[in-house]
PDB file of N, CA and C in Angstrom:
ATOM      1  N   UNK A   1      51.264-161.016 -89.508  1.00  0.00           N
ATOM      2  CA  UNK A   1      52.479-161.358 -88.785  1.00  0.00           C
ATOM      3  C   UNK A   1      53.679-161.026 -89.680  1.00  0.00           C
ATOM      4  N   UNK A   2      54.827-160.337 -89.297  1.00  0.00           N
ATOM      5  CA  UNK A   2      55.649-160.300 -89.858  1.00  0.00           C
ATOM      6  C   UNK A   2      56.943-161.432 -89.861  1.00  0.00           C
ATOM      7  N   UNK A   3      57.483-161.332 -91.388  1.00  0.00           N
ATOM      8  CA  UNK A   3      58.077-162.452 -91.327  1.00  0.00           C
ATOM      9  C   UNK A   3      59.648-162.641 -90.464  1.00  0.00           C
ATOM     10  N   UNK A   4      59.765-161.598 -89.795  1.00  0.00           N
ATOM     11  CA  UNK A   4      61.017-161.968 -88.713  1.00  0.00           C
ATOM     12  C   UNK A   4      60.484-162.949 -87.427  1.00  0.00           C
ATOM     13  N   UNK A   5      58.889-162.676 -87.323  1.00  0.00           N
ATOM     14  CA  UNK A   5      58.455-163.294 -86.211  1.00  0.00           C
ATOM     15  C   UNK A   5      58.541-164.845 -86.693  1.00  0.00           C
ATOM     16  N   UNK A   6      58.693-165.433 -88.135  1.00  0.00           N
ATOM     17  CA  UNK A   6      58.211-166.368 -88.714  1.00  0.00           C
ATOM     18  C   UNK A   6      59.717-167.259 -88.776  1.00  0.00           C
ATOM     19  N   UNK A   7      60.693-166.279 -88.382  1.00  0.00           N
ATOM     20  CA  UNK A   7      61.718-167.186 -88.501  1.00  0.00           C
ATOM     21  C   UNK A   7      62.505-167.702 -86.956  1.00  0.00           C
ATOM     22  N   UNK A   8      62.843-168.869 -86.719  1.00  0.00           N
ATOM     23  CA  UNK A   8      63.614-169.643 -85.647  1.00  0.00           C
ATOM     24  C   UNK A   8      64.258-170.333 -85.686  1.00  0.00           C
ATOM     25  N   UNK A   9      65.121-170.255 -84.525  1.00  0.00           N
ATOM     26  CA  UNK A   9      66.577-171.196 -84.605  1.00  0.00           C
ATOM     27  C   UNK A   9      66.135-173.072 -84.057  1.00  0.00           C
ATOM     28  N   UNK A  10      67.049-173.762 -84.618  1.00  0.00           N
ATOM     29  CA  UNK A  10      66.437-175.181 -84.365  1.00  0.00           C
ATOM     30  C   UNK A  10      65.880-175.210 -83.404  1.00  0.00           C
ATOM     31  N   UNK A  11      66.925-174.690 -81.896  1.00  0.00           N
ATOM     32  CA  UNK A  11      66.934-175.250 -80.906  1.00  0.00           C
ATOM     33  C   UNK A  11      65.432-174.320 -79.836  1.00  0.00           C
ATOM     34  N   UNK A  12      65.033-173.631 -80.763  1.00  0.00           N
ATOM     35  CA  UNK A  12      63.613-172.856 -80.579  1.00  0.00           C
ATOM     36  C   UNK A  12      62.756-173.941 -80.833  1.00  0.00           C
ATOM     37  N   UNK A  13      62.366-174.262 -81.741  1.00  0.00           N
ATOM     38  CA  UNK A  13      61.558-175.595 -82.046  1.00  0.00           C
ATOM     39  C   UNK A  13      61.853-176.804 -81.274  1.00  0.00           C
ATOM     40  N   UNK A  14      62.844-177.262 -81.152  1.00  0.00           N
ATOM     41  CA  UNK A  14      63.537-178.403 -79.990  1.00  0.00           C
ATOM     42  C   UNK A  14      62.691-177.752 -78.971  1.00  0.00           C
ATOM     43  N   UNK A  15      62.572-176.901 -78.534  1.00  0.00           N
ATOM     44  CA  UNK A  15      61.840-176.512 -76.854  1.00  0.00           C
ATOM     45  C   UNK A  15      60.774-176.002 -77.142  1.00  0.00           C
ATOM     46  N   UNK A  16      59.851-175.966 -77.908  1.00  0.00           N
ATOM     47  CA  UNK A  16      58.689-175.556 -78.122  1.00  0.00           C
ATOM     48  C   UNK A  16      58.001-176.008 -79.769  1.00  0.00           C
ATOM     49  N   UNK A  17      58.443-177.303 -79.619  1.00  0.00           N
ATOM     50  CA  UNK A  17      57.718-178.126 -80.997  1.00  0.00           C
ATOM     51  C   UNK A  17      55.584-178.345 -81.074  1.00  0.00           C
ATOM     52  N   UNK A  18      55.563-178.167 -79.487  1.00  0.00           N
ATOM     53  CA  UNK A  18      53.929-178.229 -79.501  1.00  0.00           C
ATOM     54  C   UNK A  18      53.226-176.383 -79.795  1.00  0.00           C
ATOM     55  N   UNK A  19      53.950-175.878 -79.272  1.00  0.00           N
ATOM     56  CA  UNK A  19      53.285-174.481 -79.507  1.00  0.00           C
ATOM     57  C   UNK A  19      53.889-174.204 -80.540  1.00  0.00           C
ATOM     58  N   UNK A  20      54.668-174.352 -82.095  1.00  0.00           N
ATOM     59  CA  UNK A  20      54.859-174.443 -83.159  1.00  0.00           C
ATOM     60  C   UNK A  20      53.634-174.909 -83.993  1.00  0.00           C
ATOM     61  N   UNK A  21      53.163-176.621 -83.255  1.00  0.00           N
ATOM     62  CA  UNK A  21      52.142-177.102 -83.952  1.00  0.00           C
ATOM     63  C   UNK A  21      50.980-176.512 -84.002  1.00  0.00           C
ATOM     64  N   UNK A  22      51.303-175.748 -82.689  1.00  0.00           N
ATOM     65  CA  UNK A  22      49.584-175.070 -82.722  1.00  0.00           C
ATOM     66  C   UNK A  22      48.997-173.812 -83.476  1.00  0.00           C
ATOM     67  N   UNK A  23      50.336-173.233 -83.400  1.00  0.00           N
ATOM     68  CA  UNK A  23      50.408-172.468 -83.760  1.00  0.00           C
ATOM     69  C   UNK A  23      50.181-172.848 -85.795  1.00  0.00           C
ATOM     70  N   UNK A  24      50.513-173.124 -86.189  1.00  0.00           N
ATOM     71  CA  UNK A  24      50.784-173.644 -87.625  1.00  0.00           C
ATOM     72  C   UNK A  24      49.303-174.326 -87.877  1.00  0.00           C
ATOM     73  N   UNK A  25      48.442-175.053 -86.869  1.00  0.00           N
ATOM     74  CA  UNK A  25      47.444-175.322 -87.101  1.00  0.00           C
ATOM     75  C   UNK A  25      46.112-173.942 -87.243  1.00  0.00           C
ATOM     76  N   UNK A  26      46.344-173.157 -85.842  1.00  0.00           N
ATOM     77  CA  UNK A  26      45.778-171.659 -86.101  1.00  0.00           C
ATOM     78  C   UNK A  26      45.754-171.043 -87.127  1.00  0.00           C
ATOM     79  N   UNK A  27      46.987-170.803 -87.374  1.00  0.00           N
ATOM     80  CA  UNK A  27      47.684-169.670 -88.807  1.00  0.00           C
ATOM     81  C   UNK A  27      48.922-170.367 -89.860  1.00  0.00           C
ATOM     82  N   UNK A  28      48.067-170.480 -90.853  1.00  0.00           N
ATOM     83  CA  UNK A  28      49.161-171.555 -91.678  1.00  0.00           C
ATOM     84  C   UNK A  28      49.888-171.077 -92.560  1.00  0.00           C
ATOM     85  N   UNK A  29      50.627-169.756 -91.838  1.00  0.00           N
ATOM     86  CA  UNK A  29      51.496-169.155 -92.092  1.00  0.00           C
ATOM     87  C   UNK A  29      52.968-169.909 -91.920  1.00  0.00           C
ATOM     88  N   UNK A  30      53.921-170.065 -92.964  1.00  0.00           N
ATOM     89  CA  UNK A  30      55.116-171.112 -93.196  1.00  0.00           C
ATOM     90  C   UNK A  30      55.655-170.547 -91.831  1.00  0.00           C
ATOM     91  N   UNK A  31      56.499-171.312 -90.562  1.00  0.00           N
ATOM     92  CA  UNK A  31      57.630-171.206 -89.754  1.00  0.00           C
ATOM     93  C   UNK A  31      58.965-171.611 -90.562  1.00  0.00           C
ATOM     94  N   UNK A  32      60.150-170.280 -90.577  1.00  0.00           N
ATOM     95  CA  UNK A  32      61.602-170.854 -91.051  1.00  0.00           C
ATOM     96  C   UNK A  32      61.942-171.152 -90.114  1.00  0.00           C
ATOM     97  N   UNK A  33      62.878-172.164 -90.083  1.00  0.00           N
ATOM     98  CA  UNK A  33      63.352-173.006 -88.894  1.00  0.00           C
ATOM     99  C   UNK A  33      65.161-172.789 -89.459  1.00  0.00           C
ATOM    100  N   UNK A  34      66.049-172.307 -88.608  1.00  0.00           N
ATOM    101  CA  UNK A  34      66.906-171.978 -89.396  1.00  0.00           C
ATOM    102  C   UNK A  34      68.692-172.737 -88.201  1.00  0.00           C
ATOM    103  N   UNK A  35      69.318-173.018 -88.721  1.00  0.00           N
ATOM    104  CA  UNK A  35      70.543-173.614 -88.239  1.00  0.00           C
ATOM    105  C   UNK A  35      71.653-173.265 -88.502  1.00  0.00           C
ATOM    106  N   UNK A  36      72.524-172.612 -87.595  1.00  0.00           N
ATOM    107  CA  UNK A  36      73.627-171.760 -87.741  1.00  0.00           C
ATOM    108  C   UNK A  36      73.590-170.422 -88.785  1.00  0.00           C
ATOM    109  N   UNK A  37      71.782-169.913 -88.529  1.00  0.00           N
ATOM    110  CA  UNK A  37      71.530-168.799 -89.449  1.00  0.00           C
ATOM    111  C   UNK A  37      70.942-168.778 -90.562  1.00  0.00           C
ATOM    112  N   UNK A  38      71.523-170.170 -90.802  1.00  0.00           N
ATOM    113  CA  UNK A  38      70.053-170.584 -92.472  1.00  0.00           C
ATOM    114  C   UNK A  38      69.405-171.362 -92.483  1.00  0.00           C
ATOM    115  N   UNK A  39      68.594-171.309 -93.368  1.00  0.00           N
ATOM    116  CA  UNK A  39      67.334-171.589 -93.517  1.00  0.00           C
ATOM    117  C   UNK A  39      67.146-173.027 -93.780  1.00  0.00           C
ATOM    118  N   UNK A  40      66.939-173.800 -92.751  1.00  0.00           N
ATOM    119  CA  UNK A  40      67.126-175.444 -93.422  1.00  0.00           C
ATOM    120  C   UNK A  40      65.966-175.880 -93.427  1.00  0.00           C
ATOM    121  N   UNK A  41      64.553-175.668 -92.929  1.00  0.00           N
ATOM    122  CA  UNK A  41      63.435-176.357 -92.887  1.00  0.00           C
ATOM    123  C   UNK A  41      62.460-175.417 -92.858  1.00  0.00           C
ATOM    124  N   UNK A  42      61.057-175.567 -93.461  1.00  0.00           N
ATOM    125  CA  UNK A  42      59.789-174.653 -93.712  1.00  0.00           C
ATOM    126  C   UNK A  42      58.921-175.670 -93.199  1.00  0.00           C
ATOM    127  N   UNK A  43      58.473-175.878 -91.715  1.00  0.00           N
ATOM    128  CA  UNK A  43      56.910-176.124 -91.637  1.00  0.00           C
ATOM    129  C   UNK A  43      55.796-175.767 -91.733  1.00  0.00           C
ATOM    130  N   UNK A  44      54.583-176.508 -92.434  1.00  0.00           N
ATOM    131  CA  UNK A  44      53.532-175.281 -92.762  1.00  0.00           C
ATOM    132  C   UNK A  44      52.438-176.663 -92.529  1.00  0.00           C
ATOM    133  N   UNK A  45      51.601-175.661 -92.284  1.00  0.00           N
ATOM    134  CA  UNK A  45      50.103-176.535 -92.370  1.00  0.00           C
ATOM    135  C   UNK A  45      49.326-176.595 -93.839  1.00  0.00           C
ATOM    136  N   UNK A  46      48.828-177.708 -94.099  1.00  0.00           N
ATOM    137  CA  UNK A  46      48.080-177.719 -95.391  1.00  0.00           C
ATOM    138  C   UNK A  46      47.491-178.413 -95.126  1.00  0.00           C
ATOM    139  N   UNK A  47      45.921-178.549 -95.820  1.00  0.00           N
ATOM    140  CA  UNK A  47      44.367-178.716 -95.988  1.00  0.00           C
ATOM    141  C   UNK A  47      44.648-180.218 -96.457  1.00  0.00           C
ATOM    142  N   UNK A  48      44.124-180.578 -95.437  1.00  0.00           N
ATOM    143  CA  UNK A  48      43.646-182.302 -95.491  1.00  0.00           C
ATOM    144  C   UNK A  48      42.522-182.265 -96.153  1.00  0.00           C
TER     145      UNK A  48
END
């Protein structure tokens, strides 16, 4: 996956916070979550 696909605006996550999770559970590849363009939050999945 390339990492432009990896980056989104808050209000992307605000409307699609479950297919984020699932996604992140699938492929625990980091999501940038980004607000007025930068980069304010990295969700990622890690090994319980």
């Amino acid at each position: 996956m390339k990492l432009s696909e990896q980056v989104k605006p808050i209000s992307y996550l605000k409307a699609h916070a479950p297919e984020i999770i699932r996604t992140l559970k699938d492929n625990p590849q980091p999501v940038v979550i980004t607000l007025h363009g930068e980069a304010k939050a990295i969700p990622q999945d890690r090994p319980v």
